[in-house]
Protein backbone atom coordinates (compact mmCIF):
# COMPACT_ATOMS: atom_id res chain seq x y z
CA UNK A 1 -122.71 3.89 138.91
CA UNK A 2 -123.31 0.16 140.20
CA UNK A 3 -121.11 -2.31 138.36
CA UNK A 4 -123.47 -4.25 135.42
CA UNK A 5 -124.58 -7.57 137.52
CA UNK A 6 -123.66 -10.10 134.09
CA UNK A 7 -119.90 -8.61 133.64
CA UNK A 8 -119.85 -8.77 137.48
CA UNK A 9 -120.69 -12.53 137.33
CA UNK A 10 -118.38 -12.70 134.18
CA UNK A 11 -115.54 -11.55 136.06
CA UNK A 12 -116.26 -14.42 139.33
CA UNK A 13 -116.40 -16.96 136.92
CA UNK A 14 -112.65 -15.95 135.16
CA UNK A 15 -111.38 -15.91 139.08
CA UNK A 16 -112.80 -19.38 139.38
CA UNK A 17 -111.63 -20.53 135.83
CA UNK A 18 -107.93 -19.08 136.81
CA UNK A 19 -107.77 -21.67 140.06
CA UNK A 20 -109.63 -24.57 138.43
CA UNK A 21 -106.83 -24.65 135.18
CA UNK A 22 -103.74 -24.44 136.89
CA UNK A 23 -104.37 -25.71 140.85
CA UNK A 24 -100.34 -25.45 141.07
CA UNK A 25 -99.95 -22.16 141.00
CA UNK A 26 -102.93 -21.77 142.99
CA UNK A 27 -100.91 -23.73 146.01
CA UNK A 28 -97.56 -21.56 145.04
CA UNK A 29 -99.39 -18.43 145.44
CA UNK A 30 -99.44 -18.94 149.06
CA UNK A 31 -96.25 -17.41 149.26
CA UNK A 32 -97.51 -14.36 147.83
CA UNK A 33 -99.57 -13.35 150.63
CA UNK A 34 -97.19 -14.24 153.27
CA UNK A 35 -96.69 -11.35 155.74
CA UNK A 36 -93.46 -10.68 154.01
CA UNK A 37 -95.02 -10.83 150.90
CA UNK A 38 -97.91 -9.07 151.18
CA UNK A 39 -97.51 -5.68 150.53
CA UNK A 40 -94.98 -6.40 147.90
CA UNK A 41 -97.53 -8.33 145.86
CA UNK A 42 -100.41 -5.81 146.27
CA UNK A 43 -98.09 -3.30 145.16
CA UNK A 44 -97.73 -5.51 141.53
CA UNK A 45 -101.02 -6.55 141.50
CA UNK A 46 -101.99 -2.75 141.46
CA UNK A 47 -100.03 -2.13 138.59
CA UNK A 48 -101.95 -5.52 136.98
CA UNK A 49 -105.22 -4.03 137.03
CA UNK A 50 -104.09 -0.96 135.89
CA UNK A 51 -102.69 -2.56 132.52
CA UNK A 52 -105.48 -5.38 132.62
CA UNK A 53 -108.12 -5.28 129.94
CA UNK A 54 -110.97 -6.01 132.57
CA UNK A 55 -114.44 -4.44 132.41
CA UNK A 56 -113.18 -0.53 133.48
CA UNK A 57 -116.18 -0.27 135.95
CA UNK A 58 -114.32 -3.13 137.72
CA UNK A 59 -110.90 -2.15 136.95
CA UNK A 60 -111.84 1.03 138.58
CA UNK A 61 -113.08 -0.37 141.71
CA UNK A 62 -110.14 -3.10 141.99
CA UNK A 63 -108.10 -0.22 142.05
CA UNK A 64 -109.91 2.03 144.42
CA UNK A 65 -109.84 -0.51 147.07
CA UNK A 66 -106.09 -2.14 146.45
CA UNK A 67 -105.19 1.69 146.54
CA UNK A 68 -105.83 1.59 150.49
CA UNK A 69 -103.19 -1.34 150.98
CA UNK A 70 -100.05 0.49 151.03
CA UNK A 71 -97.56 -0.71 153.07
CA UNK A 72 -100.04 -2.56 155.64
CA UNK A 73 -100.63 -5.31 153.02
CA UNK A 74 -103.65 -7.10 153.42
CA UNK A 75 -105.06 -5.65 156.75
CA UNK A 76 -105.65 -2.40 154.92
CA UNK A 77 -107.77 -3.57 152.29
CA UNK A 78 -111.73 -3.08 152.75
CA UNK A 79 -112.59 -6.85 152.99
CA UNK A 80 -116.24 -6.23 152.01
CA UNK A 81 -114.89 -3.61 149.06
CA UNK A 82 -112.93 -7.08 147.58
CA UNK A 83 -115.47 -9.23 148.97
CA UNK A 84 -118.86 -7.31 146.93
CA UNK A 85 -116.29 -7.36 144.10
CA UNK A 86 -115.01 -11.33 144.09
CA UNK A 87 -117.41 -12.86 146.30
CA UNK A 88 -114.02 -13.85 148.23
CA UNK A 89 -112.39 -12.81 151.19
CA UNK A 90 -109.26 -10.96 150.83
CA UNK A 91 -106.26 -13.68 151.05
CA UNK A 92 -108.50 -15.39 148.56
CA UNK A 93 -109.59 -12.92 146.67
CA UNK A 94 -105.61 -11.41 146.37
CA UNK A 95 -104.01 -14.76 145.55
CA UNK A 96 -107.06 -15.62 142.61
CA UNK A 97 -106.67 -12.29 140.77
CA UNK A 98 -102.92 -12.76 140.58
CA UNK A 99 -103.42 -15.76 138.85
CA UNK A 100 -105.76 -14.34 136.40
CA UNK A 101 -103.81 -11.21 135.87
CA UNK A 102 -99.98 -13.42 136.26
CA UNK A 103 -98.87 -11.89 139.34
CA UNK A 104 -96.27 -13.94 140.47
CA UNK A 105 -95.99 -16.92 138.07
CA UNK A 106 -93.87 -15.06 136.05
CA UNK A 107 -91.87 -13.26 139.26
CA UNK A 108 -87.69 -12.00 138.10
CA UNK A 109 -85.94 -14.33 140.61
CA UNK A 110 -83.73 -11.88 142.27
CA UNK A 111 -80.93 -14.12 142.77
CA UNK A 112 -80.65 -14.99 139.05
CA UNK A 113 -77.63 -13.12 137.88
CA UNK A 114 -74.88 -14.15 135.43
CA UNK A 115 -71.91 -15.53 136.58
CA UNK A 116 -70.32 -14.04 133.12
CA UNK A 117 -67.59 -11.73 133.52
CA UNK A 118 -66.88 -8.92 131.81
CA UNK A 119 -64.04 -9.79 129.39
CA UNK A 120 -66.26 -12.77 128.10
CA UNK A 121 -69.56 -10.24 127.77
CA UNK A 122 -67.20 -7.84 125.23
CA UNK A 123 -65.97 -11.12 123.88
CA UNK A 124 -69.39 -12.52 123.10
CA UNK A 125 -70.58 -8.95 121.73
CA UNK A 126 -67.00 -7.49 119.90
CA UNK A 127 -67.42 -8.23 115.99
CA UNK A 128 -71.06 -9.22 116.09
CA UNK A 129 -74.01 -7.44 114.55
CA UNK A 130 -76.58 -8.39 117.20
CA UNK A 131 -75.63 -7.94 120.60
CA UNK A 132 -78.65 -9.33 122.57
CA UNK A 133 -77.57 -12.73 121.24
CA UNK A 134 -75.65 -12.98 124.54
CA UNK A 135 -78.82 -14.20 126.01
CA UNK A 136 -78.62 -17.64 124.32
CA UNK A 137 -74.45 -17.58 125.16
CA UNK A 138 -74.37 -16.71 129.18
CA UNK A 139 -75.91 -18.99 132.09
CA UNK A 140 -78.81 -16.22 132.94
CA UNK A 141 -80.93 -15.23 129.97
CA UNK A 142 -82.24 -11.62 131.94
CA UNK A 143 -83.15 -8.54 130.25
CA UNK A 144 -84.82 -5.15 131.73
CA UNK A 145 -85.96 -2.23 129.79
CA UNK A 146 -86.00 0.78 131.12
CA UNK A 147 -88.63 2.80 129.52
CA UNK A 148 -90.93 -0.01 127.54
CA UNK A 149 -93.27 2.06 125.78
CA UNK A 150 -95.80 0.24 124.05
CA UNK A 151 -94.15 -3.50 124.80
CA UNK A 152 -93.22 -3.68 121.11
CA UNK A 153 -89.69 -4.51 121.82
CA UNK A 154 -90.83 -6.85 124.79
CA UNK A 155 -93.24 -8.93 121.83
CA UNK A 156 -90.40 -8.99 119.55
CA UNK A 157 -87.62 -10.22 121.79
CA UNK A 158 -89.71 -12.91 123.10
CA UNK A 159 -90.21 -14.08 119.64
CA UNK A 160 -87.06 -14.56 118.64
CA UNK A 161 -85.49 -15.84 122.12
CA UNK A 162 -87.64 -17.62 124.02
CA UNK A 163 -88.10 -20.82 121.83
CA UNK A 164 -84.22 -21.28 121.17
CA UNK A 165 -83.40 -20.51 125.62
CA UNK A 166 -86.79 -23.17 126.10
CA UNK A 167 -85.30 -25.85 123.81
CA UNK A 168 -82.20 -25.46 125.71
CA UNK A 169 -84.39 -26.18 128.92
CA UNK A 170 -83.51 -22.57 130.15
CA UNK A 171 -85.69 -19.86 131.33
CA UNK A 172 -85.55 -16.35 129.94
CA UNK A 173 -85.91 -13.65 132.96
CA UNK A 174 -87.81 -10.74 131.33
CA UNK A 175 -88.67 -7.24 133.22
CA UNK A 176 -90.13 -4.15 131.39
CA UNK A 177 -91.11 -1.03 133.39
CA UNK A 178 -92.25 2.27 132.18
CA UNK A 179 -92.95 5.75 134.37
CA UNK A 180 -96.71 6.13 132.16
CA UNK A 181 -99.40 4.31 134.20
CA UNK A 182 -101.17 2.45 131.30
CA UNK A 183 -104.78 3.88 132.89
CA UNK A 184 -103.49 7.32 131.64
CA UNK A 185 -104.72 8.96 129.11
CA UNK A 186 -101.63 9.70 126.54
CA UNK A 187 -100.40 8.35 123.32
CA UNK A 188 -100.67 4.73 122.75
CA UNK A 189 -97.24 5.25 121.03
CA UNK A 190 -95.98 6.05 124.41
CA UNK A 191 -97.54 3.63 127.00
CA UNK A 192 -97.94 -0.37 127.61
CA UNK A 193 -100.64 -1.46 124.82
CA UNK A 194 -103.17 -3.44 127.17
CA UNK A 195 -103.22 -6.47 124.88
CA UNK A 196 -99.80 -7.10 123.94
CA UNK A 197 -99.34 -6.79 128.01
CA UNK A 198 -101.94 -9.45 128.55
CA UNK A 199 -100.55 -11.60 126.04
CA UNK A 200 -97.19 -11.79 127.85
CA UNK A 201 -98.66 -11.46 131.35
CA UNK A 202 -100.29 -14.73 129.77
CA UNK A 203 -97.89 -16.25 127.36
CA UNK A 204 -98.36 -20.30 127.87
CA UNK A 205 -94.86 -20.54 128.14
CA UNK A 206 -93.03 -21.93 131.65
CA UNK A 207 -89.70 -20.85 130.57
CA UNK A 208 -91.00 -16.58 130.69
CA UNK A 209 -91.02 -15.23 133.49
CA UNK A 210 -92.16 -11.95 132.65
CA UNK A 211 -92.97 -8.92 134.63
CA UNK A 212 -94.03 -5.49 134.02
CA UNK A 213 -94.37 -2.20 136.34
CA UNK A 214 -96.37 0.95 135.18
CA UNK A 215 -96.13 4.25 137.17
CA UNK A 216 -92.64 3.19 137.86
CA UNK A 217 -89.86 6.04 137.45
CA UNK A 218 -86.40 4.48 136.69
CA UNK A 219 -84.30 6.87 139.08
CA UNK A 220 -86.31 5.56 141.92
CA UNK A 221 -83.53 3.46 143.47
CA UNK A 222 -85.68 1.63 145.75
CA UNK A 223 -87.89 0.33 143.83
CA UNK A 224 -85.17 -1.57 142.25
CA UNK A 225 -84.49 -3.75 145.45
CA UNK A 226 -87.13 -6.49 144.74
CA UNK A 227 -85.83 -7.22 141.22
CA UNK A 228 -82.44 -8.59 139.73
CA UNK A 229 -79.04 -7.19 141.49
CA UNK A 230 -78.01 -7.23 137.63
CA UNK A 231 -79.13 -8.42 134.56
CA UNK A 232 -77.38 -9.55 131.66
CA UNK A 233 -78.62 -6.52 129.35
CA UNK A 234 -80.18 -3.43 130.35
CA UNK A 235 -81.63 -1.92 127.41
CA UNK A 236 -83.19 1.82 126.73
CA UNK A 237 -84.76 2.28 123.38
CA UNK A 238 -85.18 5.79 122.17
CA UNK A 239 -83.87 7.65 125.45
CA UNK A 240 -86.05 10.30 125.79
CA UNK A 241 -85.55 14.09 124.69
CA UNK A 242 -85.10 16.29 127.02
CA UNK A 243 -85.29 13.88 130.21
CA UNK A 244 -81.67 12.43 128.64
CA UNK A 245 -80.52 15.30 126.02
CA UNK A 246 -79.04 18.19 128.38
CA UNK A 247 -76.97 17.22 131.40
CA UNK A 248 -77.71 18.96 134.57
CA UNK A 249 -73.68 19.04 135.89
CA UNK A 250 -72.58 20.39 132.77
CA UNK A 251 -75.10 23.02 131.91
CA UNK A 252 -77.14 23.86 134.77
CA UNK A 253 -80.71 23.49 135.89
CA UNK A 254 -81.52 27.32 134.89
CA UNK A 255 -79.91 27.27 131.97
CA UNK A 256 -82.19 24.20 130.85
CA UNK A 257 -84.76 25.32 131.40
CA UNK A 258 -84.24 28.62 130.05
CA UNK A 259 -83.05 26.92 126.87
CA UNK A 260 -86.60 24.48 126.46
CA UNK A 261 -88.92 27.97 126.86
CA UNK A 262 -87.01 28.89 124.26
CA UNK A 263 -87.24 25.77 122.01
CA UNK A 264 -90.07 24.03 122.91
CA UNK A 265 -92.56 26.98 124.05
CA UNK A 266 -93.71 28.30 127.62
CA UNK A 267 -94.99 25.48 129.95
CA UNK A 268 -96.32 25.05 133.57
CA UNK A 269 -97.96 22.09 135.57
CA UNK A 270 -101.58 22.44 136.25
CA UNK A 271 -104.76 20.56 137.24
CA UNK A 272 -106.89 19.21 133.97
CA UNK A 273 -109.65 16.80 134.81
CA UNK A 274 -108.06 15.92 138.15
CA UNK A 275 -104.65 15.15 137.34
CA UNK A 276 -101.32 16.96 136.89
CA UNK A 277 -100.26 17.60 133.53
CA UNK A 278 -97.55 19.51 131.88
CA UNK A 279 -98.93 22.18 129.60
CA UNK A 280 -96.82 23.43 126.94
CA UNK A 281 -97.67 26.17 124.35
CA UNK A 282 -95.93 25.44 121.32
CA UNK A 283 -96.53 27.39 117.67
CA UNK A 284 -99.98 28.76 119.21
CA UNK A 285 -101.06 25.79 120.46
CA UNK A 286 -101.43 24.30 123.94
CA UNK A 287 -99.76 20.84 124.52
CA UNK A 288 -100.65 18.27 127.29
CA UNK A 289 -98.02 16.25 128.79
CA UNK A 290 -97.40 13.76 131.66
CA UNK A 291 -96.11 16.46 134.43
CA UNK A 292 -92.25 14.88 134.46
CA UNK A 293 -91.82 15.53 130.85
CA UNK A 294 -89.38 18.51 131.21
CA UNK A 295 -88.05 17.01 134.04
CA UNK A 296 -84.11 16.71 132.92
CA UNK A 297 -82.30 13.72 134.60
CA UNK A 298 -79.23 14.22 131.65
CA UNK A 299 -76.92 10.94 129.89
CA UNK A 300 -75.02 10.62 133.75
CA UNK A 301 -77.93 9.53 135.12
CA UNK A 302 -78.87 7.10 132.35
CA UNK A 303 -75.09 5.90 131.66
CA UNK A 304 -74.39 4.94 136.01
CA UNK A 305 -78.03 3.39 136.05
CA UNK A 306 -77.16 0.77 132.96
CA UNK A 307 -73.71 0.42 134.31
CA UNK A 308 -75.32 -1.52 137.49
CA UNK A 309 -77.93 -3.01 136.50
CA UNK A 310 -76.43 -4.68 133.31
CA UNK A 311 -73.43 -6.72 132.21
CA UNK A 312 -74.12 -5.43 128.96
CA UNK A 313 -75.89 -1.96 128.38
CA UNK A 314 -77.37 -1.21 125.27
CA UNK A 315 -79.05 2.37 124.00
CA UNK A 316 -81.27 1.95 120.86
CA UNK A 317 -82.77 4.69 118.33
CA UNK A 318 -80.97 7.43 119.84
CA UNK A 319 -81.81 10.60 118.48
CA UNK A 320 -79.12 13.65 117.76
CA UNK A 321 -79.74 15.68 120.50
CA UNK A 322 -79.18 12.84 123.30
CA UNK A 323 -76.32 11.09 121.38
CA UNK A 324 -74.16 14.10 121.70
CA UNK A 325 -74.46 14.63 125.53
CA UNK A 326 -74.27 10.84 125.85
CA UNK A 327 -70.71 10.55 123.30
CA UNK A 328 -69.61 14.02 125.38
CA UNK A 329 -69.50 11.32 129.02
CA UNK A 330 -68.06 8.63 127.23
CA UNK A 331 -64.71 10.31 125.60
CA UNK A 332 -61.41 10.66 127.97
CA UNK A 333 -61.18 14.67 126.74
CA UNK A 334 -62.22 17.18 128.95
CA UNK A 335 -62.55 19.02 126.60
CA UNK A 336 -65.65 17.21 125.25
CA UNK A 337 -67.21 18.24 128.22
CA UNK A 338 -67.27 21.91 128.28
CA UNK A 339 -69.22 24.12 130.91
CA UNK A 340 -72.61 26.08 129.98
CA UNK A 341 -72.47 24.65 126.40
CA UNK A 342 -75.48 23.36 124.36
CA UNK A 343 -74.46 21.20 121.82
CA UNK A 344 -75.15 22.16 117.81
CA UNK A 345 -74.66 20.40 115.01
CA UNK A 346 -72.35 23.66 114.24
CA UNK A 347 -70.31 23.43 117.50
CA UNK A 348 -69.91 19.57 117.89
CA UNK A 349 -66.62 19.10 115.94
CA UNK A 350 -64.99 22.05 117.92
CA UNK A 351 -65.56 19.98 121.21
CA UNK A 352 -65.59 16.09 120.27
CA UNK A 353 -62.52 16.43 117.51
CA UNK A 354 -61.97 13.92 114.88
CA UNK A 355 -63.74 10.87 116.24
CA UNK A 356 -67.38 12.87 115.79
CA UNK A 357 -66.10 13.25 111.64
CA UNK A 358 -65.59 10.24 111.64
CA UNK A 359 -69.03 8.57 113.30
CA UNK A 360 -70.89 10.85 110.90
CA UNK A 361 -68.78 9.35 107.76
CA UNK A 362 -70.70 6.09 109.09
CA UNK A 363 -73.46 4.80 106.71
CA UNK A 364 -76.68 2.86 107.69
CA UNK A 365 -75.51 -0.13 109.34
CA UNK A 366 -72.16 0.76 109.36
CA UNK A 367 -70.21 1.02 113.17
CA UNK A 368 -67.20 1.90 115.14
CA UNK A 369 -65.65 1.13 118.01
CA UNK A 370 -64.59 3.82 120.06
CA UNK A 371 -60.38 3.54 120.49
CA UNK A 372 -60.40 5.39 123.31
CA UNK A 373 -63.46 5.67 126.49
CA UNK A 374 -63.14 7.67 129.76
CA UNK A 375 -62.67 5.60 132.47
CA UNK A 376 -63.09 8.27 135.24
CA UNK A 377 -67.03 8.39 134.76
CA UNK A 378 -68.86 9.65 137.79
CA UNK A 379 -71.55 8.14 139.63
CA UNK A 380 -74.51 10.80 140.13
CA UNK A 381 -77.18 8.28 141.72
CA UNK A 382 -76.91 8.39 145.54
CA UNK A 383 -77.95 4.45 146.40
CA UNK A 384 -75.20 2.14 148.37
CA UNK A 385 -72.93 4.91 148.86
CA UNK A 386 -71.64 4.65 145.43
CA UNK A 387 -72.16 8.79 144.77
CA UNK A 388 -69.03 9.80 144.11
CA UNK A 389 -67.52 7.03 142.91
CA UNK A 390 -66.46 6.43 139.35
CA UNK A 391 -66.71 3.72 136.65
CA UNK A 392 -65.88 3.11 133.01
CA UNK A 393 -66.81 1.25 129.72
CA UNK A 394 -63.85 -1.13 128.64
CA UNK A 395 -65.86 -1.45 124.64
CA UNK A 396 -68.40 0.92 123.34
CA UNK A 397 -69.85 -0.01 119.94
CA UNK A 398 -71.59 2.93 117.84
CA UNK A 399 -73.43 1.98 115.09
CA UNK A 400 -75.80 4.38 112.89
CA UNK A 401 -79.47 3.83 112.59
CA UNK A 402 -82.10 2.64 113.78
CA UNK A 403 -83.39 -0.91 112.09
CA UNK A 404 -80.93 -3.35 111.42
CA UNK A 405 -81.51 -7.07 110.57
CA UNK A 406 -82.43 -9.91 113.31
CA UNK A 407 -81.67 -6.79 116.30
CA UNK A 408 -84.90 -6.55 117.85
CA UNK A 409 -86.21 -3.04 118.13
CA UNK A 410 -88.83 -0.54 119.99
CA UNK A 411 -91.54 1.26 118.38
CA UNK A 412 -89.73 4.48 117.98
CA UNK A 413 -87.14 2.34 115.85
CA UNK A 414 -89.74 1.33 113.39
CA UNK A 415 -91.06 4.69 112.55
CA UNK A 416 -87.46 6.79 112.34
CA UNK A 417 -87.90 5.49 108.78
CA UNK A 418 -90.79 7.69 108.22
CA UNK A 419 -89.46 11.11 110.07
CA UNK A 420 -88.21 12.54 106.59
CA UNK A 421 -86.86 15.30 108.69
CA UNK A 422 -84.71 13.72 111.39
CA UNK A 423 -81.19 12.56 110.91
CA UNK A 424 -80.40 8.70 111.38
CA UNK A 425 -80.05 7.52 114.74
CA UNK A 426 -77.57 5.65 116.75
CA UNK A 427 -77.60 2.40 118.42
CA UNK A 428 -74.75 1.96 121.04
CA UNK A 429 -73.42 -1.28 122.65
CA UNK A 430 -71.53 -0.41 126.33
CA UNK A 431 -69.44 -3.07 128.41
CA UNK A 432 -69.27 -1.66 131.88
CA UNK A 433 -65.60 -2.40 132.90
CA UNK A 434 -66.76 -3.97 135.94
């Protein structure tokens, strides 16, 4: 269907309007069409349009032709796709709609890490009640989340941080990346909400430099390259059941997947409207998913993956079923570990001893630091040869619940309140030992 001529002209005028308000960042995005650039930035700017609240009919095409880039950067693109489009030619037409959609303005400076160390992160974190104050206390104010939902965490820490790090005439590094492309059509509860990611794409502050990646799995280890080496927190709110509650080493792929026929229902991955889902049929009815749902990465995964890309690691509104396989890697017993075992509330005592009696004693609010943590964790991610290798926590924090005053919080945190039927979650606070 032809594109409506008056939200075609619309649209030229906002590309115009973008270079004529801010003619500096117009002369800075040179860089981001440089032939080492290039592809890099098409790659974002992809994942721009595809959270942008433009006119669909445009976001559509925008896509369709910034799909053929790839890795050839801008010689791939169908100039007179972009130019019908922009009424630009491509290097043009590229370096104006990251400006309107805040490609590269707010860029994570890959060289930006703290110079912290470790004993000084526990220090700055052991006895307080909100940990992600360490971003107005270390000389790098960075932050990823891995798994960002609906940006309702990203909104919230940006209101309490950024006005105390820009008094200070510091800059607060911000990167958010979930595996939902926001185009798809699933939950709003689940994926990037279009206007609160405009609204940070577009925040007037200098001091954010924000970024955010749809269609962007965490375990890809590459993709990580162009961003920080490590930031100051990683976060993961709400670590998701079952990509996080069953691990693989411990229990088995068959065995998993044997065990989520029999509690979640049958499922396959099939064709619907063009794309892959996952289908599940659960209590007679049939279920659509994205197609990775059931696809079980367990707590190793999620524990080595904090571990290097924060100084400070923090799990949020952590349900029952993932906080056991997660507190079964973190204590020094083998025996808290044990082979082709699913973890009950009935069984969990036998295997974890007295310290899981004494984390459920815990009220709302209430915490405990963990006396003991294995130090002999292994690495399961093969990127820089580190497979193999092994790691520890040197303080691990558990607290119970999910809400808990001035700590900001995802989505999923906020509604725990109102699922009558779940137990109170867990929020953990992990110091990687190195």
């Amino acid at each position: 269907m032809p594109l409506d001529q008056r939200v075609l002209a619309d649209f030229r005028r906002r590309l115009r309007e973008a270079v004529e308000n801010d003619r500096e960042a117009w002369a800075a995005s040179r860089r981001l069409v440089a032939s080492d650039a290039a592809a890099e930035t098409l790659q974002r700017l992809h994942a721009a349009v595809a959270g942008s609240s433009l006119d669909r009919g445009i976001r559509e095409e925008l896509l369709r032709v910034l799909a053929l880039a790839g890795r050839d950067g801008l010689q791939a693109i169908s100039q007179e796709g972009l130019r019908e489009l922009t009424g630009l030619n491509p290097t043009k037409a590229v370096r104006n709609l990251c400006l309107l959609l805040g490609v590269g303005a707010g860029a994570v400076d890959a060289g930006a890490v703290s110079s912290l160390a470790q004993e000084k992160v526990e220090a700055a974190v052991r006895g307080k009640d909100n940990p992600f104050d360490v971003l107005l206390e270390t000389d790098v104010a960075s932050l990823v989340d891995c798994g960002a939902g609906d940006l309702t965490f990203e909104e919230t820490v940006v209101e309490q941080y950024l006005s105390p790090l820009e008094r200070a005439g510091r800059v607060f590094i911000l990167h958010a990346f979930d595996r939902l492309d926001p185009q798809e059509p699933f939950g709003a509860f689940v994926q990037a909400d279009r206007d609160r990611l405009q609204r940070l794409r577009r925040h007037p502050s200098p001091a954010l430099r924000f970024q955010y990646d749809g269609h962007r799995d965490m375990f890809d280890l590459a993709s990580w390259r162009r961003d920080c080496a490590r930031y100051t927190i990683a976060v993961c709110n709400s670590p998701s059941t079952p990509t996080f509650a069953y691990e693989p080493s411990r229990l088995g792929d068959d065995a998993i997947r044997a065990h989520l026929r029999q509690t979640k229902g049958e499922f396959r991955r099939l064709k619907s409207k063009g794309r892959e889902v996952l289908e599940v049929l659960h209590g007679g009815e049939r279920l659509t998913f994205p197609p990775w749902k059931f696809d079980v990465y367990g707590p190793l995964a999620l524990l080595d993956l904090l571990s290097r890309k924060g100084k400070l690691a923090i799990l949020s509104a952590v349900d029952m079923e993932v906080f056991r396989e997660v507190l079964s890697q973190l204590l020094p017993e083998d025996t808290a570990r044990p082979q082709g075992v699913f973890f009950t509330e009935s069984n969990a005592r036998q295997f974890f001893g007295s310290v899981y009696g004494q984390l459920l004693q815990l009220g709302i609010g209430q915490k405990m630091i963990l006396a003991k943590v294995r130090q002999d964790i292994p690495r399961v991610l093969d990127d820089d040869g580190k497979r193999g290798d092994t790691y520890g926590f040197r303080y691990v924090e558990i607290r119970r619940g999910a809400m808990f005053p001035g700590v900001p919080a995802g989505r999923t945190a906020y509604l725990f309140d109102q699922m009558k039927l779940e137990a109170a979650p867990w929020f953990l606070t992990l110091v990687p030992a190195q």
